[in-house]
Protein backbone atom coordinates (compact mmCIF):
# COMPACT_ATOMS: atom_id res chain seq x y z
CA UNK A 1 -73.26 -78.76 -44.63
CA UNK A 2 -71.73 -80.32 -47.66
CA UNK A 3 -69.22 -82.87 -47.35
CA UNK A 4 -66.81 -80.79 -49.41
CA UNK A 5 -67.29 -77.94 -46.96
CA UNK A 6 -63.77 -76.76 -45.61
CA UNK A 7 -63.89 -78.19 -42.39
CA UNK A 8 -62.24 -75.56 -40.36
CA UNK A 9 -65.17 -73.22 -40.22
CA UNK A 10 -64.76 -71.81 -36.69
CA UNK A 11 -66.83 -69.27 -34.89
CA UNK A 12 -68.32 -66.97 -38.17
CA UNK A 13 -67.99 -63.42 -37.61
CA UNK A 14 -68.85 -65.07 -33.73
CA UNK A 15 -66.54 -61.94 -32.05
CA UNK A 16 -63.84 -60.50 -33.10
CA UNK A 17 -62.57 -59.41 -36.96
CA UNK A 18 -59.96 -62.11 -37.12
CA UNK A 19 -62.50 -64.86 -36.30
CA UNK A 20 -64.81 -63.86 -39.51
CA UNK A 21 -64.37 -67.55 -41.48
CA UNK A 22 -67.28 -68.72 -44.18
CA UNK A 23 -67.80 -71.69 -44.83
CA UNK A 24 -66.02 -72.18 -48.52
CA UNK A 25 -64.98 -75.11 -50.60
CA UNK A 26 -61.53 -77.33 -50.45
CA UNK A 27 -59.31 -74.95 -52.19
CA UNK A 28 -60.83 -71.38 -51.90
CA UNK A 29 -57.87 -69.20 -52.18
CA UNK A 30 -58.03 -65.92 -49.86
CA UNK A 31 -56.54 -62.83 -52.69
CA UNK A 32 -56.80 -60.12 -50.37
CA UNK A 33 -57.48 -58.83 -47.15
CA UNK A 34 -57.83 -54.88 -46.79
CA UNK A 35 -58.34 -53.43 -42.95
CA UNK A 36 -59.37 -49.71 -42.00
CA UNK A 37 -59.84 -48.93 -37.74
CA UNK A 38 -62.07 -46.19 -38.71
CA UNK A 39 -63.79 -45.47 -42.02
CA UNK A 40 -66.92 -44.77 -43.55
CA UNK A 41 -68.50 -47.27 -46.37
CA UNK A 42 -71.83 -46.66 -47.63
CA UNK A 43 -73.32 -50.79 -48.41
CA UNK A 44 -76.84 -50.97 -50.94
CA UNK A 45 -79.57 -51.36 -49.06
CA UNK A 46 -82.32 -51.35 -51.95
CA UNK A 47 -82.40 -51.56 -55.35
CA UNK A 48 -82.12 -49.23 -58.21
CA UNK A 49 -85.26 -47.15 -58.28
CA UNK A 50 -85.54 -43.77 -59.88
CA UNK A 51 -81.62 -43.80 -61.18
CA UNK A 52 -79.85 -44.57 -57.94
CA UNK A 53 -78.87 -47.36 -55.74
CA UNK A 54 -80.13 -46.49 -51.79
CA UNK A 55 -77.19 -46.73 -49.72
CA UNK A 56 -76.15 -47.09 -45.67
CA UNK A 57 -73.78 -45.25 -44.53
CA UNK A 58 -71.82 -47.23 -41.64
CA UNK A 59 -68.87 -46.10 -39.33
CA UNK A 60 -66.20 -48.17 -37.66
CA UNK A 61 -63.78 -50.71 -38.13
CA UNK A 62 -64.28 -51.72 -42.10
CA UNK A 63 -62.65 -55.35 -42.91
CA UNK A 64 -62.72 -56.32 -46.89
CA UNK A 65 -61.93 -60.14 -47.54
CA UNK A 66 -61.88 -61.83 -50.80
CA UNK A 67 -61.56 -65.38 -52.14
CA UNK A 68 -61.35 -67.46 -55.67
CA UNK A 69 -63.32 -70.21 -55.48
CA UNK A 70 -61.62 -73.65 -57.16
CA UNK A 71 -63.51 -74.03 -60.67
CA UNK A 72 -66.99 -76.48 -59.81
CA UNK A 73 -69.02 -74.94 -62.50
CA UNK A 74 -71.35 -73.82 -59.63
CA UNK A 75 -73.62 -70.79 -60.47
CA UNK A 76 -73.76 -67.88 -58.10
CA UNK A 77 -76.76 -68.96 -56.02
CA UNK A 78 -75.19 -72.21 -55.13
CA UNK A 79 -72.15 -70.04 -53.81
CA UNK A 80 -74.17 -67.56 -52.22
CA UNK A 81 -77.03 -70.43 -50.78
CA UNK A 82 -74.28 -71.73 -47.86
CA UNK A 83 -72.70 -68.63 -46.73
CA UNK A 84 -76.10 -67.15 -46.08
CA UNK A 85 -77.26 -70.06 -44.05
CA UNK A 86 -74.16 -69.99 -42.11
CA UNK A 87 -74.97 -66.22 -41.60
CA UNK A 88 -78.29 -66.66 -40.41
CA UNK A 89 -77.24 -69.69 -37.81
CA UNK A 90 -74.53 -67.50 -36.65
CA UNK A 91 -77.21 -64.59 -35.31
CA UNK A 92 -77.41 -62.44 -38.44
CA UNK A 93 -80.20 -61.31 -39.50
CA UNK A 94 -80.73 -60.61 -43.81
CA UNK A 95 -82.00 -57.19 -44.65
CA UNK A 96 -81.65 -57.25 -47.85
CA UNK A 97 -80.62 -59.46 -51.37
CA UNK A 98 -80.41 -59.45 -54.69
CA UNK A 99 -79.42 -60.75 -57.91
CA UNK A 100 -78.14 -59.11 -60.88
CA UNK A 101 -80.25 -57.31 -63.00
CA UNK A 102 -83.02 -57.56 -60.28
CA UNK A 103 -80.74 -55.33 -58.17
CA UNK A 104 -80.32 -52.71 -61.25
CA UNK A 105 -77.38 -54.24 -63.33
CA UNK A 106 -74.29 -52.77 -63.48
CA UNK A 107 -75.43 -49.11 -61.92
CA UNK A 108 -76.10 -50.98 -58.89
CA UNK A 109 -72.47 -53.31 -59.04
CA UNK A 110 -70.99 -49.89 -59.23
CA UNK A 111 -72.93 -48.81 -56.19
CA UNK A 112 -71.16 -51.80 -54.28
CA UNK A 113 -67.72 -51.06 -52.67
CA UNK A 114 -66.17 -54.27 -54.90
CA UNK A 115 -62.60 -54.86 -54.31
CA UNK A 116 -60.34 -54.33 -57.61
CA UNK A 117 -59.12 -56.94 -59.74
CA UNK A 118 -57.25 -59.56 -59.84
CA UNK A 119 -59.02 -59.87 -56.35
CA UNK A 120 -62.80 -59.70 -56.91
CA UNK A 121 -63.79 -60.25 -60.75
CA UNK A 122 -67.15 -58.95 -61.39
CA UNK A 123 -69.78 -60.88 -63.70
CA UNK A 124 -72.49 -58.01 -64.35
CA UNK A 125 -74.94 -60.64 -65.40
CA UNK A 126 -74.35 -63.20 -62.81
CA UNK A 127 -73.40 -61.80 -59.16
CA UNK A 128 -75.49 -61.96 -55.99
CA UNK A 129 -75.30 -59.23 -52.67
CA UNK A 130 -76.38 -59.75 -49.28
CA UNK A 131 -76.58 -56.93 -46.36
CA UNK A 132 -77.14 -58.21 -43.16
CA UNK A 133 -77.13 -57.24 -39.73
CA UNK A 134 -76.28 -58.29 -35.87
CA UNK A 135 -77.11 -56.80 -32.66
CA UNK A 136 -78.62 -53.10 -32.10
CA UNK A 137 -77.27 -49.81 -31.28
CA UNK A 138 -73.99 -48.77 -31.31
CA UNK A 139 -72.76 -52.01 -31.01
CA UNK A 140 -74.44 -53.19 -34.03
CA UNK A 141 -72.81 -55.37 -37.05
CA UNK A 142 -72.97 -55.22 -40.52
CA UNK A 143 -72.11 -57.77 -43.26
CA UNK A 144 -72.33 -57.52 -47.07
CA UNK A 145 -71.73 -60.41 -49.04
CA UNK A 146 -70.77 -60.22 -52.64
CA UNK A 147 -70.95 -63.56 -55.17
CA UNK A 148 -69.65 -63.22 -58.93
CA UNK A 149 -68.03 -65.23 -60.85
CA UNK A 150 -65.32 -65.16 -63.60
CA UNK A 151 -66.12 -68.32 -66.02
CA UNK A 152 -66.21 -71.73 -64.00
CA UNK A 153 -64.42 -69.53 -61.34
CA UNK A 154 -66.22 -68.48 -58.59
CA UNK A 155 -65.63 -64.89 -56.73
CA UNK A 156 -66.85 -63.68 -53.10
CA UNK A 157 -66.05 -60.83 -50.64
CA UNK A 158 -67.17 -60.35 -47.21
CA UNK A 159 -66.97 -56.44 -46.11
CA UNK A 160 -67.87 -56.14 -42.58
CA UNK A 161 -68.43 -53.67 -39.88
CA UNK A 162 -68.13 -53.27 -36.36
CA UNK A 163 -67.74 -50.18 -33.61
CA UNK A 164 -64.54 -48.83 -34.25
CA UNK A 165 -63.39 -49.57 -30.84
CA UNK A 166 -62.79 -53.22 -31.97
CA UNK A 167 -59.50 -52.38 -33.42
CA UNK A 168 -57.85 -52.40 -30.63
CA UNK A 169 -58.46 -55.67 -29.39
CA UNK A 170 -58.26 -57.51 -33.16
CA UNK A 171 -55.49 -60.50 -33.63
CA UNK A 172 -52.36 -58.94 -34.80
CA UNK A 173 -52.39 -61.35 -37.41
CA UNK A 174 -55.78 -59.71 -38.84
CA UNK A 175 -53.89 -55.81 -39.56
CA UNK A 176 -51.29 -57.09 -41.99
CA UNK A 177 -53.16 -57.01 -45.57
CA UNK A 178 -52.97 -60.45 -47.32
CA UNK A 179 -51.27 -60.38 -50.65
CA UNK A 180 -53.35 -60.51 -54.08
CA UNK A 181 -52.14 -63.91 -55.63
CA UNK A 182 -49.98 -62.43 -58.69
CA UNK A 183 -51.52 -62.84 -62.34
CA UNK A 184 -49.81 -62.77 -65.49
CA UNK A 185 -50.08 -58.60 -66.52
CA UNK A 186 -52.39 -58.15 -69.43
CA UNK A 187 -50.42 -55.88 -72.02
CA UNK A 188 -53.24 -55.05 -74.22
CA UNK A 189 -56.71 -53.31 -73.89
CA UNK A 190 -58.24 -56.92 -75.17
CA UNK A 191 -56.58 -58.49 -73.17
CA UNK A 192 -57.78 -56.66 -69.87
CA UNK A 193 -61.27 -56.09 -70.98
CA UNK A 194 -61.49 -60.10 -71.44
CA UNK A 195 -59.48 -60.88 -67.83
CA UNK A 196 -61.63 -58.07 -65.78
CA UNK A 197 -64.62 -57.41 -67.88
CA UNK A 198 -63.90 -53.80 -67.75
CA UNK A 199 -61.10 -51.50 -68.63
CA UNK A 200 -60.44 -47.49 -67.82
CA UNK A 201 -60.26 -45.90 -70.82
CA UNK A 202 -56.81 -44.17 -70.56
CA UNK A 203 -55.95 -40.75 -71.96
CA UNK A 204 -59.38 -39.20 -72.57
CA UNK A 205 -59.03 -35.53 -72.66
CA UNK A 206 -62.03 -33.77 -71.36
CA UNK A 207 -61.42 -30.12 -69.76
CA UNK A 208 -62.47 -30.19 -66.19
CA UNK A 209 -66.55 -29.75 -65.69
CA UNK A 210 -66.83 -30.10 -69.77
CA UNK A 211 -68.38 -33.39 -71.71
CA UNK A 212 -66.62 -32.25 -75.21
CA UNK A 213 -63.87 -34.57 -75.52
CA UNK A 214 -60.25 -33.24 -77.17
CA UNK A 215 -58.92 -34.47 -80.64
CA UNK A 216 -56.93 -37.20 -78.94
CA UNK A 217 -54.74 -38.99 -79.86
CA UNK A 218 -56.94 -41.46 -78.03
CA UNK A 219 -55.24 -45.15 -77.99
CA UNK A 220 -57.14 -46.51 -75.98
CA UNK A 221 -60.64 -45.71 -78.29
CA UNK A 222 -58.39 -47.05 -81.38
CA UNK A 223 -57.80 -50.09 -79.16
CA UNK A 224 -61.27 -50.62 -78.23
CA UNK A 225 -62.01 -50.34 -81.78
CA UNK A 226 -59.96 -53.04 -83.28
CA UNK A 227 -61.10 -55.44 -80.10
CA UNK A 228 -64.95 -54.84 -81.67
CA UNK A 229 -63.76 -55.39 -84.78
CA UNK A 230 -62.10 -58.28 -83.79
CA UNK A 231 -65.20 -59.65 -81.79
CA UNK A 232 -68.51 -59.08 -83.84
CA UNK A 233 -70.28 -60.29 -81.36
CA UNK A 234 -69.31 -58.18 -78.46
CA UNK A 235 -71.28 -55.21 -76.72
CA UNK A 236 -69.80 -52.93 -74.42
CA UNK A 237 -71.30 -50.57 -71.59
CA UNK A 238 -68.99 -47.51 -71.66
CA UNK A 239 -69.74 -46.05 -67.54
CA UNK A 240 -68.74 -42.06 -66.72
CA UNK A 241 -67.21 -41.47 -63.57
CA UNK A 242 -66.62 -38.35 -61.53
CA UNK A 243 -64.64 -37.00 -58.38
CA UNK A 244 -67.07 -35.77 -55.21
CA UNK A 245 -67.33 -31.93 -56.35
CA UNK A 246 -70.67 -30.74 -57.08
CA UNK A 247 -73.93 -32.79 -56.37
CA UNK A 248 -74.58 -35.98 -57.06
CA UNK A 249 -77.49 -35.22 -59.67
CA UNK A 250 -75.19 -33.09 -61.48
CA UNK A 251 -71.86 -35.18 -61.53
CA UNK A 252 -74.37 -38.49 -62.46
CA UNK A 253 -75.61 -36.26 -66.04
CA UNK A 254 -71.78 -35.10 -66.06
CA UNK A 255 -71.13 -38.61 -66.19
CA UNK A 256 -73.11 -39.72 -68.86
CA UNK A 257 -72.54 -36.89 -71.26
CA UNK A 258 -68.92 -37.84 -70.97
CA UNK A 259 -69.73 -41.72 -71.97
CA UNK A 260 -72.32 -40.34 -74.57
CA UNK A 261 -69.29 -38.17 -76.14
CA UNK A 262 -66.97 -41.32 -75.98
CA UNK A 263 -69.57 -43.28 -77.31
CA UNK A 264 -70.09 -40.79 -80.46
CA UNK A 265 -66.65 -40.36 -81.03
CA UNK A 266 -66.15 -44.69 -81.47
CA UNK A 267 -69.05 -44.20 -84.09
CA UNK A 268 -67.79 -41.57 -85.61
CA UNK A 269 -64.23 -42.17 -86.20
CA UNK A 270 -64.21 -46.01 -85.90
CA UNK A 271 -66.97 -46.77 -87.38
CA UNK A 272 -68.58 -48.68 -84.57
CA UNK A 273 -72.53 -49.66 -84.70
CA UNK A 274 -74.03 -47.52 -82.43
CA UNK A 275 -76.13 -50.45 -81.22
CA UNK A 276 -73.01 -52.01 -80.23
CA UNK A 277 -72.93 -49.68 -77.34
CA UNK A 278 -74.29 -48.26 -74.23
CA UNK A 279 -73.46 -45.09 -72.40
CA UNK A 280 -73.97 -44.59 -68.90
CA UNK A 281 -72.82 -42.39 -65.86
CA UNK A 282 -72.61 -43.22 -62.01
CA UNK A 283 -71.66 -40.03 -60.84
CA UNK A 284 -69.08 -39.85 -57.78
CA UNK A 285 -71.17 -43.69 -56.44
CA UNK A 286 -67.86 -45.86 -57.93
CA UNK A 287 -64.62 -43.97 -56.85
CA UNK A 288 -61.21 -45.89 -57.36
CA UNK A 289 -59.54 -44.13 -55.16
CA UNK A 290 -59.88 -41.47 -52.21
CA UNK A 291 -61.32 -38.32 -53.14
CA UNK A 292 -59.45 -36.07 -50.17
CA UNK A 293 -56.36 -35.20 -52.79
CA UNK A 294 -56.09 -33.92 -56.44
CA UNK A 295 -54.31 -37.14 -57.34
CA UNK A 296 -57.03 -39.37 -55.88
CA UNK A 297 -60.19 -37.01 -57.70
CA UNK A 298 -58.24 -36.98 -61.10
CA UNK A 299 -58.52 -41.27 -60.95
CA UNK A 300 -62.12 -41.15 -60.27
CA UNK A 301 -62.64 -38.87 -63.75
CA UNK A 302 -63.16 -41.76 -65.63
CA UNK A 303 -64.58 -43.43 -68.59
CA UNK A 304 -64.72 -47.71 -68.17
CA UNK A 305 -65.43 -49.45 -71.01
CA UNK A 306 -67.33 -52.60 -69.88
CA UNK A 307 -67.91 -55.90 -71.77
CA UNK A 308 -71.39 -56.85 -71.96
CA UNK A 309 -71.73 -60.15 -73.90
């Protein structure tokens, strides 16, 4: 291991939740730590083939950890190349990797349950996943690891699960959720699309199970507008998003219709080069936020602008 390895890496993911540890550079900072006893989280296991991302479904005890990694000017697979080996010594076995556009680009990051910013920042050019697995049977493990990074900054999350019996013998110290280090808000649309790489497009008006979007105001297009004016060079994905009603084949062209309307409407009005942008839908495969209430389904319907280049 590298001499600037931290070096108290103890016991990784060697038992219970509050011994999972990676072995991460002097300085990684820990920005959040989210615990559920007993959940459901469906992990890539593939990747994008025929306009979706296959997915596991796993049950039980569901521990998200993320971490900023000090600024080295390391590229993801020199991030990613440790933590798998440590993986690997520690009993895991890999069932499947990827990089980037190899995996299927940003359908597939959407596909990954990523933790929301300020904790995890997403590169959708440069960001590495790992599934792997210990054990058989219903007391089987599962890890994904998750590499990005955010300029010289690097990113990673660990998501793993275990039987959900487990939560009753974890640390106490492993149920309270770690707070996200606090960040300077961003007040504009610029300034959150740079920070994050993405941005919800606020205040779009479309009538429920309709693509035709309203006469606006929209301030949020007119935003969006003046940051491509501003940036000549930039290109932007702009992602639909749905709630879980319906099938997934219809809520995925749902989707996209939605972009494609946003999309024509920044042409239209603003006067932005079509080739400028993409339009794209995910469906319900990218929620925000649970779908079980009307408040949690009306987040997911959603139109993300995200920065390309």
């Amino acid at each position: 291991m590298h001499a600037g390895r931290a070096a108290a890496v103890v016991a990784l993911l060697a038992g219970a939740v509050s011994a999972q540890d990676l072995p991460l550079p002097e300085g990684a900072e820990r920005t959040a730590e989210v615990i559920h006893p007993a959940d459901t989280v469906h992990l890539p296991q593939g990747v994008l083939a025929g306009g979706a991302v296959p997915r596991l479904r796993l049950d039980g005890q569901i521990t998200s950890r993320a971490w900023r990694l000090p600024d080295r000017g390391q590229g993801t697979l020199a991030r990613m190349a440790p933590l798998r080996d440590a993986l690997q010594k520690a009993g895991w076995e890999v069932l499947f990797t990827c990089a980037s556009e190899e995996c299927g680009g940003f359908v597939f990051r959407f596909a990954v349950p990523v933790l929301p910013a300020p904790a995890m920042f997403v590169n959708l050019f440069d960001y590495r996943y790992l599934l792997a697995r210990r054990g058989v049977g219903e007391a089987a493990e599962h890890v994904m690891l998750f590499v990005s990074r955010a300029g010289e900054r690097g990113y990673v999350q660990l998501t793993h699960v275990g039987p959900a019996e487990a939560a009753g013998t974890a640390a106490p110290e492993a149920v309270a959720p770690v707070p996200v280090v606090p960040q300077a808000p961003a007040e504009t649309l610029a300034e959150r699309l740079r920070q994050a790489g993405h941005v919800v497009l606020a205040g779009l008006d479309f009538a429920s199970g309709e693509a035709v979007l309203g006469r606006g105001p929209h301030v949020d297009l007119v935003a969006l507008a003046a940051f491509l004016a501003d940036n000549p060079e930039a290109r932007i994905a702009l992602v639909g998003h749905t709630d879980t009603v319906g099938p997934l084949d219809i809520n995925i062209a749902l989707s996209r219709a939605r972009a494609e309307a946003v999309r024509a409407r920044l042409m239209a009005d603003h006067a932005v080069a079509g080739a400028r942008i993409e339009a794209h839908g995910v469906g319900y495969l990218a929620p925000i936020a649970a779908n079980d209430t009307p408040e949690g389904r009306d987040a997911n319907r959603r139109v993300e602008a995200v920065l390309l280049n």
